[in-house]
PDB file of N, CA and C in Angstrom:
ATOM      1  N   UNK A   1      -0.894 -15.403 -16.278  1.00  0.00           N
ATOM      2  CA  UNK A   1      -0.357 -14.265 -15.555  1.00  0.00           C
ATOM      3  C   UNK A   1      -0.743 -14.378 -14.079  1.00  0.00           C
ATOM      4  N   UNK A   2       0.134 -14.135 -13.276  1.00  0.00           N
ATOM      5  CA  UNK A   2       0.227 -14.177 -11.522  1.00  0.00           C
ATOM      6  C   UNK A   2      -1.064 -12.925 -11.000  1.00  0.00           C
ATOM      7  N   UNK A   3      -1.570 -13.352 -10.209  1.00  0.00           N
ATOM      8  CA  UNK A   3      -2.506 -12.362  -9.382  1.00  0.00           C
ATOM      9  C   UNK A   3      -1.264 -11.239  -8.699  1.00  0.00           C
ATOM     10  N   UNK A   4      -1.846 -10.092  -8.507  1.00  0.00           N
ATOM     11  CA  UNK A   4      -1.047  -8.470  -8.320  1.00  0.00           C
ATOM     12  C   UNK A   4      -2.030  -8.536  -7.401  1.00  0.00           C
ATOM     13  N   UNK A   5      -1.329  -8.499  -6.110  1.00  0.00           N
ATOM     14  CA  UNK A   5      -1.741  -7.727  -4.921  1.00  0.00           C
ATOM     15  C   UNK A   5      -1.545  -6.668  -4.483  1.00  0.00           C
ATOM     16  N   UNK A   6      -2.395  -5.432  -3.473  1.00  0.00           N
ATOM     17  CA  UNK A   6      -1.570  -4.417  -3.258  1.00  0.00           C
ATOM     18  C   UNK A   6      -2.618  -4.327  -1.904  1.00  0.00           C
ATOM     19  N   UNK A   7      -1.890  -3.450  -1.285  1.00  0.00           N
ATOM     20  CA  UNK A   7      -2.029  -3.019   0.092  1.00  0.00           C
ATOM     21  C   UNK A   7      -1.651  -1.859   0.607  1.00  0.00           C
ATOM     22  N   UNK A   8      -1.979  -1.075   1.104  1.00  0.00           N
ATOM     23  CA  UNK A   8      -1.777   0.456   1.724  1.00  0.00           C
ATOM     24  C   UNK A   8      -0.619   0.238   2.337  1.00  0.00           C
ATOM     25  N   UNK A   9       0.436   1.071   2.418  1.00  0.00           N
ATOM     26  CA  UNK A   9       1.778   0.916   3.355  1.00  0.00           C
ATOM     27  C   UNK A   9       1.398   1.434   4.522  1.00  0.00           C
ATOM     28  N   UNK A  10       2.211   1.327   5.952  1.00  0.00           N
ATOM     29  CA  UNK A  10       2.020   1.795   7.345  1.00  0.00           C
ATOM     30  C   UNK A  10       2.455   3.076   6.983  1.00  0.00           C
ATOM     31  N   UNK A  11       3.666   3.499   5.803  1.00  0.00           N
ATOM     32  CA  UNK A  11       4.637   4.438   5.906  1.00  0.00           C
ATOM     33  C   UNK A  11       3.710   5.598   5.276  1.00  0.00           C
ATOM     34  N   UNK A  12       2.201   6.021   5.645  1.00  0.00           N
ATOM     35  CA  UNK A  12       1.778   6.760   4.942  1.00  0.00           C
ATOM     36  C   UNK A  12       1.067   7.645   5.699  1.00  0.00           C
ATOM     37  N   UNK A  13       0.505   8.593   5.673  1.00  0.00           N
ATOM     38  CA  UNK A  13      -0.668   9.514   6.622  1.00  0.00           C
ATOM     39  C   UNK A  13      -1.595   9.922   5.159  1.00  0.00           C
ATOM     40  N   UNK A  14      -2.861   9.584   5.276  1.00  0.00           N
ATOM     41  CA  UNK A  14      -3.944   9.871   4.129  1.00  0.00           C
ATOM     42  C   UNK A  14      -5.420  10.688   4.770  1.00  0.00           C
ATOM     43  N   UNK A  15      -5.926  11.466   4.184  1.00  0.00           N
ATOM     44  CA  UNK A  15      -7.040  12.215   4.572  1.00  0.00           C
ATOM     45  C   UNK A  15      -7.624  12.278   3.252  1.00  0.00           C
ATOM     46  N   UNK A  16      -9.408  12.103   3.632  1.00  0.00           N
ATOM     47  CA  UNK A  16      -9.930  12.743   2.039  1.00  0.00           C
ATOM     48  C   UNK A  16     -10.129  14.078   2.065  1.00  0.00           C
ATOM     49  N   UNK A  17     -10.319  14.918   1.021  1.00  0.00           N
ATOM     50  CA  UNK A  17     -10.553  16.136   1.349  1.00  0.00           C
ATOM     51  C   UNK A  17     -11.345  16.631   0.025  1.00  0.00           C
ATOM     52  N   UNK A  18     -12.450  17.548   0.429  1.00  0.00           N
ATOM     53  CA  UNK A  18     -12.972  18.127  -1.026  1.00  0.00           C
ATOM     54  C   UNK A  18     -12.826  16.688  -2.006  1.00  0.00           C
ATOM     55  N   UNK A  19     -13.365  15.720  -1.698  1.00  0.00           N
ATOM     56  CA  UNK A  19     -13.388  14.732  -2.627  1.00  0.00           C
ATOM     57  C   UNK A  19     -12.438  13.800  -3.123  1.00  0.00           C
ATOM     58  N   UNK A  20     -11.040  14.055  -2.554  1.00  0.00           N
ATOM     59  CA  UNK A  20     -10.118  13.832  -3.075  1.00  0.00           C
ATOM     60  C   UNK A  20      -9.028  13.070  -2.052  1.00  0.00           C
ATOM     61  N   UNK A  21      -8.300  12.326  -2.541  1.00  0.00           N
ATOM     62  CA  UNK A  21      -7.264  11.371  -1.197  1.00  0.00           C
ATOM     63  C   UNK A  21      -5.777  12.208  -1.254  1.00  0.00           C
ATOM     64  N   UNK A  22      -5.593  12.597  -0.123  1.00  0.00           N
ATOM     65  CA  UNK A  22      -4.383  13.124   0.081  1.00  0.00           C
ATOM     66  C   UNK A  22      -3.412  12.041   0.895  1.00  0.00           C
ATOM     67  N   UNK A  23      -2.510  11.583   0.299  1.00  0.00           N
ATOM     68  CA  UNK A  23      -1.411  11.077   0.551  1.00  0.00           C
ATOM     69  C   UNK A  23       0.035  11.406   0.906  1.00  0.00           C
ATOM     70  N   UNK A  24       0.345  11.394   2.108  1.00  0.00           N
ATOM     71  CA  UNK A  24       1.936  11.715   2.310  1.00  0.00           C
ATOM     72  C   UNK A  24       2.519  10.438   2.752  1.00  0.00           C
ATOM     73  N   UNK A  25       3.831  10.391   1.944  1.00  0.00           N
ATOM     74  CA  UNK A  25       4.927   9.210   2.362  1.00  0.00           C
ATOM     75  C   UNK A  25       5.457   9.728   3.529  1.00  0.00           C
ATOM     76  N   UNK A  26       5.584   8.665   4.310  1.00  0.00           N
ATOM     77  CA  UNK A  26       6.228   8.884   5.602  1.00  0.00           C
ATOM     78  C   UNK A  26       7.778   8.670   5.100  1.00  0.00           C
ATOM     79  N   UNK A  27       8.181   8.188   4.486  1.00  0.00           N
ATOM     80  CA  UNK A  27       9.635   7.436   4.119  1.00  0.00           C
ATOM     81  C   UNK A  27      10.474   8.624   2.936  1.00  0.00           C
ATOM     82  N   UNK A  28       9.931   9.448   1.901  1.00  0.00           N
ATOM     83  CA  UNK A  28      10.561  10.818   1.466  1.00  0.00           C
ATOM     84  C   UNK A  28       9.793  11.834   1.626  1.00  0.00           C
ATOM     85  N   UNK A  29       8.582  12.144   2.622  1.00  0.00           N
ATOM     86  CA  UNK A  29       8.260  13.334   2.437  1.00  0.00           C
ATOM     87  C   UNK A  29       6.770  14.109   1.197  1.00  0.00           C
ATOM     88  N   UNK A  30       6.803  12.663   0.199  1.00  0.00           N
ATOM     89  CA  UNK A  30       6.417  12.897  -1.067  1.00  0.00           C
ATOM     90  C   UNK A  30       4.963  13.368  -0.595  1.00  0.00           C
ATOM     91  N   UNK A  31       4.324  14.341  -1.260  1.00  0.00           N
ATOM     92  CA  UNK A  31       2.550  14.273  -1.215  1.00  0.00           C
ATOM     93  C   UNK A  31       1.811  13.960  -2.591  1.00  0.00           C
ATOM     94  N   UNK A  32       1.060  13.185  -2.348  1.00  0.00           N
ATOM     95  CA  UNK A  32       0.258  12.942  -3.573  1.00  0.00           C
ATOM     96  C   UNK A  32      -1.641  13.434  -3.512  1.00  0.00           C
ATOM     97  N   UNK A  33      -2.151  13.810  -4.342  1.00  0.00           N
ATOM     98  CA  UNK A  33      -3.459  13.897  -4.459  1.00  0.00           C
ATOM     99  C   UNK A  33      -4.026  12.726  -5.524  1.00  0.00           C
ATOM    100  N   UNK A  34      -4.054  12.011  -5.213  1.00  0.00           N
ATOM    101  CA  UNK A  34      -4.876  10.747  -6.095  1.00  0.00           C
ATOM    102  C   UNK A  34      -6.469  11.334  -6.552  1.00  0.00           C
ATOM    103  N   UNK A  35      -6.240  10.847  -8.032  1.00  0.00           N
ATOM    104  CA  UNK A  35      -7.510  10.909  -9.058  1.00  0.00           C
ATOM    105  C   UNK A  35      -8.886  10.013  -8.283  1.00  0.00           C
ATOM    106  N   UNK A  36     -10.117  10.333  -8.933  1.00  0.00           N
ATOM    107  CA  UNK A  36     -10.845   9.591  -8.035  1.00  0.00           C
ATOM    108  C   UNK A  36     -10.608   8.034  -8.708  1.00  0.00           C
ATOM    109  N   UNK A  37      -9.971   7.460  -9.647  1.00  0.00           N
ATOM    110  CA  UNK A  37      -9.500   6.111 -10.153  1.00  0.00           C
ATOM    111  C   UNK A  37      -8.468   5.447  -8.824  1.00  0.00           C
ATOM    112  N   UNK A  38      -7.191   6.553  -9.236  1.00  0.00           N
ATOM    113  CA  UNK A  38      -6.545   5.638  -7.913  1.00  0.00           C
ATOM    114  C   UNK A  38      -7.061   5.937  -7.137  1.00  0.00           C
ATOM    115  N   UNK A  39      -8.129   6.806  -5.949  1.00  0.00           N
ATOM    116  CA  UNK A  39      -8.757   6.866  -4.957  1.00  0.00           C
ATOM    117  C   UNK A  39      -9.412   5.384  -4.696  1.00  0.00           C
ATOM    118  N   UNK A  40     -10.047   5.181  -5.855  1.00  0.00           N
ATOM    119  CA  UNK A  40     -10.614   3.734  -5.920  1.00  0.00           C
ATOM    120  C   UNK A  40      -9.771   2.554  -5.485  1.00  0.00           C
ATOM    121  N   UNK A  41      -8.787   2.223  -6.246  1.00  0.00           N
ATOM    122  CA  UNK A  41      -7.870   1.286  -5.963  1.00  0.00           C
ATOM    123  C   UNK A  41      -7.145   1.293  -4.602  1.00  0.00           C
ATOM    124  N   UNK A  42      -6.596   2.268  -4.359  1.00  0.00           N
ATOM    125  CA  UNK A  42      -6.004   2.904  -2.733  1.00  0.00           C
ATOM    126  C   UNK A  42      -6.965   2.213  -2.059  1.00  0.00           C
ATOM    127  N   UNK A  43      -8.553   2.657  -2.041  1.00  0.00           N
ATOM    128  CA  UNK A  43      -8.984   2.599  -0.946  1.00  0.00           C
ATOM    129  C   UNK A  43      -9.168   1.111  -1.099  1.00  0.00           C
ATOM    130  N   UNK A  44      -9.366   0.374  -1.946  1.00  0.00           N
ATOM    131  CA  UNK A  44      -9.643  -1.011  -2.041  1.00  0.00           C
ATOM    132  C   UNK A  44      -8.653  -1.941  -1.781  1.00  0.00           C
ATOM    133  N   UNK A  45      -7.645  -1.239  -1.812  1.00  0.00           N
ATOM    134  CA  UNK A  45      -6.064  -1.962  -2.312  1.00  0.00           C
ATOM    135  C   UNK A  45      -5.814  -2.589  -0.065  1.00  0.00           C
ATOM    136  N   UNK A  46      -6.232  -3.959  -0.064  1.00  0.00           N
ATOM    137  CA  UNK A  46      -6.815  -4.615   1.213  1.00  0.00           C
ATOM    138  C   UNK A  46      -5.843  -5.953   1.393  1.00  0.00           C
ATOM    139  N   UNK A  47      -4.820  -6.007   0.356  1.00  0.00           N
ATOM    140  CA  UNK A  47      -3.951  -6.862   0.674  1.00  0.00           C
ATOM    141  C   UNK A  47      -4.399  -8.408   0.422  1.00  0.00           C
ATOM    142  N   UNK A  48      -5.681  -8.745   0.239  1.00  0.00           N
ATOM    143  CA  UNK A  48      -6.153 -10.179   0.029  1.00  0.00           C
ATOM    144  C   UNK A  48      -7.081  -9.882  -1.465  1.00  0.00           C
ATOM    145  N   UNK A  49      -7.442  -9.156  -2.222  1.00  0.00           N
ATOM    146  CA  UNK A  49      -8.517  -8.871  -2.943  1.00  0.00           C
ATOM    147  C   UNK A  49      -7.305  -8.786  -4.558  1.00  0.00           C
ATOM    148  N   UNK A  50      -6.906  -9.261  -5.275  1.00  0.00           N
ATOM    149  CA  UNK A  50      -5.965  -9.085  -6.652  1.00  0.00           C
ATOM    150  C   UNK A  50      -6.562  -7.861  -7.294  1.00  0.00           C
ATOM    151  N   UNK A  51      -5.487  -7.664  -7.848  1.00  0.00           N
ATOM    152  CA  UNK A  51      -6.155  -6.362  -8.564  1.00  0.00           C
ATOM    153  C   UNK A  51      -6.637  -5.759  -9.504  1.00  0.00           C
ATOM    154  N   UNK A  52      -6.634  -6.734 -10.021  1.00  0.00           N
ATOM    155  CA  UNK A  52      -7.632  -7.442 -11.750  1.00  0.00           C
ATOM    156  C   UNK A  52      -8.997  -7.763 -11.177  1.00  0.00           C
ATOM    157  N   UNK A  53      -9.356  -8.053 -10.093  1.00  0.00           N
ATOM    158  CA  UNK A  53     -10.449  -8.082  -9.047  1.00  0.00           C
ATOM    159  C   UNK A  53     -11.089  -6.829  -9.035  1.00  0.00           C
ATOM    160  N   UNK A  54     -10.170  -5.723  -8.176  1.00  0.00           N
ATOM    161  CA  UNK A  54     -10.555  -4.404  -7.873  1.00  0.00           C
ATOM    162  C   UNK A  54     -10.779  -3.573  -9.289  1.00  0.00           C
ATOM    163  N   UNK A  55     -10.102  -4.251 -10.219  1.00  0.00           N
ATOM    164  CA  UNK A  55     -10.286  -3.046 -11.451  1.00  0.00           C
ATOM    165  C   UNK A  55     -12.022  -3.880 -12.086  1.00  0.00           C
ATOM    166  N   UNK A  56     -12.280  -4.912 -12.294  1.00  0.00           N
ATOM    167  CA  UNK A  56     -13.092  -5.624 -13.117  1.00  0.00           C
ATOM    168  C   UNK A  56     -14.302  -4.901 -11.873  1.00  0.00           C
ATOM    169  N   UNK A  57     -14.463  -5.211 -10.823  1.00  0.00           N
ATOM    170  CA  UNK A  57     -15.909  -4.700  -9.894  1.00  0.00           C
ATOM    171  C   UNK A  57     -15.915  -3.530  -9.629  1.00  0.00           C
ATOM    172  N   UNK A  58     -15.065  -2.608  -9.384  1.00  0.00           N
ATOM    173  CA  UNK A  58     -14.646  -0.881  -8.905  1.00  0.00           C
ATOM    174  C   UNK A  58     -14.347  -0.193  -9.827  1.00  0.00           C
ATOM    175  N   UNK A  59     -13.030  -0.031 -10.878  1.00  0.00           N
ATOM    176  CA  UNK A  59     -13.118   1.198 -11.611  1.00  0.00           C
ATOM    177  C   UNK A  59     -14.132   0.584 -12.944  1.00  0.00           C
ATOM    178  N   UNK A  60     -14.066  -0.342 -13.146  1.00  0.00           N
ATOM    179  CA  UNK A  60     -14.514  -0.208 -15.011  1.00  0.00           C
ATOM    180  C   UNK A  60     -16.806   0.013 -14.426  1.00  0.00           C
ATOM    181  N   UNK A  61     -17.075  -0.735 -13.805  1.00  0.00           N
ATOM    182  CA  UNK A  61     -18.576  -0.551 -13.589  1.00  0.00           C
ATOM    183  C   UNK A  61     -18.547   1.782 -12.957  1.00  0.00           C
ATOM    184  N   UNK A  62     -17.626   2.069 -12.405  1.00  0.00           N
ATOM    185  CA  UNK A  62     -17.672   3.616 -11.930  1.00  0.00           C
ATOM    186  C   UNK A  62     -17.373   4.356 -12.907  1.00  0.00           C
ATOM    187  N   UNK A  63     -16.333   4.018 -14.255  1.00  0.00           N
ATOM    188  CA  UNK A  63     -15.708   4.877 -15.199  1.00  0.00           C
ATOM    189  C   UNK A  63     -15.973   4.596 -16.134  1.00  0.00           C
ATOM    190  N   UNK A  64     -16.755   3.571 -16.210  1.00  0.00           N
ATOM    191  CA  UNK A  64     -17.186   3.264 -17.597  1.00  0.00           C
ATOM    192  C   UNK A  64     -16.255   3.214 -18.765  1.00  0.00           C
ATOM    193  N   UNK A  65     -15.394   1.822 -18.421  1.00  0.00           N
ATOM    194  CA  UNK A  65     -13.681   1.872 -19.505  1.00  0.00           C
ATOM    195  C   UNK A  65     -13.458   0.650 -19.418  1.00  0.00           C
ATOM    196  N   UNK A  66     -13.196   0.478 -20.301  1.00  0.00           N
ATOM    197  CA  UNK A  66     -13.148  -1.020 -20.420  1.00  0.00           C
ATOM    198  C   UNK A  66     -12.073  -1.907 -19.824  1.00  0.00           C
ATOM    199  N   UNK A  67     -12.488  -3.321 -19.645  1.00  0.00           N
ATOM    200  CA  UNK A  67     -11.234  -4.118 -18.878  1.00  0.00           C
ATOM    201  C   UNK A  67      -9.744  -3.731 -19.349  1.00  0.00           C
ATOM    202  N   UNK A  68      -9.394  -4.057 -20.287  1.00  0.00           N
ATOM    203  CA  UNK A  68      -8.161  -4.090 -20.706  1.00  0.00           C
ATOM    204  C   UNK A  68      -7.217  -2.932 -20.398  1.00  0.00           C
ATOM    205  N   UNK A  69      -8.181  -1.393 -20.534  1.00  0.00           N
ATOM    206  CA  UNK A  69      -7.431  -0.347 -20.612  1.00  0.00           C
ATOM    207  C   UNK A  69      -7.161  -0.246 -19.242  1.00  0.00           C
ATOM    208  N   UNK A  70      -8.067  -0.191 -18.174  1.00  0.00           N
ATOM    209  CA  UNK A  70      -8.152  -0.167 -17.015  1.00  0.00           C
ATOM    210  C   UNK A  70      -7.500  -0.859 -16.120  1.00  0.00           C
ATOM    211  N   UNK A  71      -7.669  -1.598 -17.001  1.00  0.00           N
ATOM    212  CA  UNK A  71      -6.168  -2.751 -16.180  1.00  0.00           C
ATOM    213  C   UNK A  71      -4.722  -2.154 -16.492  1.00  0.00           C
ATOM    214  N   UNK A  72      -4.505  -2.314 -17.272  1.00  0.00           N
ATOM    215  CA  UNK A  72      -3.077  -1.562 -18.035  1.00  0.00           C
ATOM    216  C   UNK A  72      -2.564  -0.048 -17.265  1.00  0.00           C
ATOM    217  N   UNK A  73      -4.149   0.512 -17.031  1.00  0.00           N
ATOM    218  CA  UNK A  73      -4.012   2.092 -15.990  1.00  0.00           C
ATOM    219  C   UNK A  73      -3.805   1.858 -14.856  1.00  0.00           C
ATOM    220  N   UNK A  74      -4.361   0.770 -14.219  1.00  0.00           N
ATOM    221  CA  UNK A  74      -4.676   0.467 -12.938  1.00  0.00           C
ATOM    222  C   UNK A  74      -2.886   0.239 -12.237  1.00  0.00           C
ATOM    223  N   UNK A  75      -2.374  -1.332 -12.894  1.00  0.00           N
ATOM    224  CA  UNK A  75      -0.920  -1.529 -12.999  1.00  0.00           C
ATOM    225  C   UNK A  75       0.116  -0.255 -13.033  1.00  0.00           C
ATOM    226  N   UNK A  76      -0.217   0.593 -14.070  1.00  0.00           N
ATOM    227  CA  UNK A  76       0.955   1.961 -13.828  1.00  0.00           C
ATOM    228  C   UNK A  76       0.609   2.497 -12.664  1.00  0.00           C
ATOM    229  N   UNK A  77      -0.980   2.709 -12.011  1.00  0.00           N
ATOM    230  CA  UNK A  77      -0.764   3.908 -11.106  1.00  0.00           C
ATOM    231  C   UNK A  77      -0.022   2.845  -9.679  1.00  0.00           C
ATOM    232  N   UNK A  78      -0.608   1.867  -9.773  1.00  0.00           N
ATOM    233  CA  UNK A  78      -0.330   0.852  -8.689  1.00  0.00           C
ATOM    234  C   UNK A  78       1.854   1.046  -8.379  1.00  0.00           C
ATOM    235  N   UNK A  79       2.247   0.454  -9.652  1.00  0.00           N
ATOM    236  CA  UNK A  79       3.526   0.429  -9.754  1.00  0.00           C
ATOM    237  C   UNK A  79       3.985   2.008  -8.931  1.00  0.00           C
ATOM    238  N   UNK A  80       3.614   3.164  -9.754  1.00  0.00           N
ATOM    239  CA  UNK A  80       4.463   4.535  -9.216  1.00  0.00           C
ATOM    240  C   UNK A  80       3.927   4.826  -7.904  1.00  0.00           C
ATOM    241  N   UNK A  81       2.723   4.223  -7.357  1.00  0.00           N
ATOM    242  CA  UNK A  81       2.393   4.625  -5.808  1.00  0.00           C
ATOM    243  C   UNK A  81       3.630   3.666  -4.816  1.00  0.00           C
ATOM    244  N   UNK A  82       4.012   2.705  -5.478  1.00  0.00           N
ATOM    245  CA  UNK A  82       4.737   1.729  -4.535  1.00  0.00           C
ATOM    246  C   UNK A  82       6.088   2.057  -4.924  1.00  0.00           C
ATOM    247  N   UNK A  83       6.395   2.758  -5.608  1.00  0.00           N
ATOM    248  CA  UNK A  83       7.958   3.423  -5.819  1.00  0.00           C
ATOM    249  C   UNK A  83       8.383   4.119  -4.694  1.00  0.00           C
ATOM    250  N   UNK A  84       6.777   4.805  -4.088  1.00  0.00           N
ATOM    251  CA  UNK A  84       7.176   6.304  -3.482  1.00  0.00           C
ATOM    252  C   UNK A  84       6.842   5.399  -2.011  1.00  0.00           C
ATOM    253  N   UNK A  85       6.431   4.114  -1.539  1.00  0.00           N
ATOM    254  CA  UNK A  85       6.152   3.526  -0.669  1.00  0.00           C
ATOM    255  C   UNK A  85       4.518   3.467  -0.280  1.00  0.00           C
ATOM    256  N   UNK A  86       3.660   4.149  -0.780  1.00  0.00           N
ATOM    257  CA  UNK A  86       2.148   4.623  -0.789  1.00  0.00           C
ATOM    258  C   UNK A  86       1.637   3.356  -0.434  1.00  0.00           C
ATOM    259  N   UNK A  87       1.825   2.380  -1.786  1.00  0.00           N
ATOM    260  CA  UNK A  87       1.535   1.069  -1.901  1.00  0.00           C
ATOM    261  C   UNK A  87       2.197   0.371  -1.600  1.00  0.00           C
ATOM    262  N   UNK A  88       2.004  -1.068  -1.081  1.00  0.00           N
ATOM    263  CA  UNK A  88       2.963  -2.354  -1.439  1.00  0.00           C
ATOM    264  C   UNK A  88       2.657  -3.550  -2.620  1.00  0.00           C
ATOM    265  N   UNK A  89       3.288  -3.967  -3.091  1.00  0.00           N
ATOM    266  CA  UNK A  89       2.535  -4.959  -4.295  1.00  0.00           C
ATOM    267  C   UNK A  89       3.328  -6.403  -3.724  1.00  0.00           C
ATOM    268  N   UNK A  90       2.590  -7.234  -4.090  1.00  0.00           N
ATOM    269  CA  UNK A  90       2.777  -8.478  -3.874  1.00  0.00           C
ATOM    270  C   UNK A  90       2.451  -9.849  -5.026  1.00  0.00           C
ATOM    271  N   UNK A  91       2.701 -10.334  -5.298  1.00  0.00           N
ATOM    272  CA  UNK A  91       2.005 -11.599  -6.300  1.00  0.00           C
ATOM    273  C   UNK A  91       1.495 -12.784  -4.980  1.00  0.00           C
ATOM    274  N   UNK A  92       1.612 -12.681  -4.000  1.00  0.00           N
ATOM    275  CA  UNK A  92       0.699 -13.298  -2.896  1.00  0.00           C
ATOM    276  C   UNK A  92      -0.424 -12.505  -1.830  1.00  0.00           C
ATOM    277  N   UNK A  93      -1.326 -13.128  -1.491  1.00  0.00           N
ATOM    278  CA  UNK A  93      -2.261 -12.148  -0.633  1.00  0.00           C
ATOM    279  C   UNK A  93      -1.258 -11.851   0.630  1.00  0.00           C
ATOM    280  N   UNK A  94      -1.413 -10.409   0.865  1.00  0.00           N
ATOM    281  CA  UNK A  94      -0.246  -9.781   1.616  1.00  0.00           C
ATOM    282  C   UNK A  94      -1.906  -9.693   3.336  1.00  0.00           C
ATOM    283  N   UNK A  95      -0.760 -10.920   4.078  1.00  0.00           N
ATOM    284  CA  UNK A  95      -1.370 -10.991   5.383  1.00  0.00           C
ATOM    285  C   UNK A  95      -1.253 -10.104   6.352  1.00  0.00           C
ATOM    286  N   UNK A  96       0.390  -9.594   6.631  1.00  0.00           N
ATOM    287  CA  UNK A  96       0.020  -8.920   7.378  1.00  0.00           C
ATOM    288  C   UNK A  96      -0.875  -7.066   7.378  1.00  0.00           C
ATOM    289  N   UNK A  97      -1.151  -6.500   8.248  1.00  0.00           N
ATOM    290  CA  UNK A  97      -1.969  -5.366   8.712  1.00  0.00           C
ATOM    291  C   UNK A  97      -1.240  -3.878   8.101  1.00  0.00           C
ATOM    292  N   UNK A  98      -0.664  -3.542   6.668  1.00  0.00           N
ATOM    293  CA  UNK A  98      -0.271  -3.133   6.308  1.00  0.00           C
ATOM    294  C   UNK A  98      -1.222  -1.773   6.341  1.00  0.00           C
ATOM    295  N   UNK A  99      -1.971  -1.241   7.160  1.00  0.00           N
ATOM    296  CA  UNK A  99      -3.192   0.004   7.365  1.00  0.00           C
ATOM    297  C   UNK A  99      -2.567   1.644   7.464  1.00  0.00           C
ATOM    298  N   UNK A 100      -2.809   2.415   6.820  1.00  0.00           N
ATOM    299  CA  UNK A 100      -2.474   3.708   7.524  1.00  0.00           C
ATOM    300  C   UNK A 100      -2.983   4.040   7.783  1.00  0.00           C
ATOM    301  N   UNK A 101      -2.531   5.901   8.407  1.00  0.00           N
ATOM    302  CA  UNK A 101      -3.304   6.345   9.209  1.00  0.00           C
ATOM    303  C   UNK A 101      -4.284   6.771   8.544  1.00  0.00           C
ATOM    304  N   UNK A 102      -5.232   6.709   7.838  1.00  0.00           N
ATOM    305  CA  UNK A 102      -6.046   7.238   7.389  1.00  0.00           C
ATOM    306  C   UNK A 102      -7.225   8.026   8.372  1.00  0.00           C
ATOM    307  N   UNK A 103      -7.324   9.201   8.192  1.00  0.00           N
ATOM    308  CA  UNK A 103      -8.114  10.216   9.311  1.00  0.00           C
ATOM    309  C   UNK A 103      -9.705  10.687   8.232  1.00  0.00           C
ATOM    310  N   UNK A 104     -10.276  10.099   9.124  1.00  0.00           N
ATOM    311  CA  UNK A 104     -11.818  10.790   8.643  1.00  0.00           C
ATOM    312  C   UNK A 104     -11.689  12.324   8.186  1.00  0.00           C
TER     313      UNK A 104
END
């Protein structure tokens, strides 16, 4: 199976808040509040790092869940964030500077 890359889109404005990642698509408008799981992945999701990577060192050692499931979770939330443009996915390490605005 091919390495799954992902990377934050430009098309986004993100803030944490009360613990939590707030996401708006720049491209429909959409808002999302990400779980602290995809919070994890989002924030990791760096365009060179696969994401069988980010799930095996970040969610399964924080959530205590095992590889397989976590992977399988990881892939759906990954897929519906990049529907709405949130994410980008790639099967190559994605070079260019794909960053949003993310505001302290």
């Amino acid at each position: 199976m091919k390495p799954v890359y992902v990377a934050t889109s430009k098309a986004i404005a993100a803030r944490m808040l009360g613990g939590e990642m707030m996401v708006m698509s720049v491209r429909d408008s959409t808002f999302f509040t990400l779980n602290e799981v995809a919070t994890v992945i989002w924030r990791a999701a760096d365009g060179r790092t696969p994401l069988a990577e980010i799930v095996a060192q970040s969610v399964c050692p924080q959530f205590d869940v095992d590889l397989e499931t976590a992977q399988r979770d990881a892939e759906d939330v990954v897929q519906r964030l990049a529907e709405h443009g949130i994410l980008v996915i790639s099967d190559q390490p994605i070079t260019s500077s794909p960053e949003c605005s993310e505001t302290p």
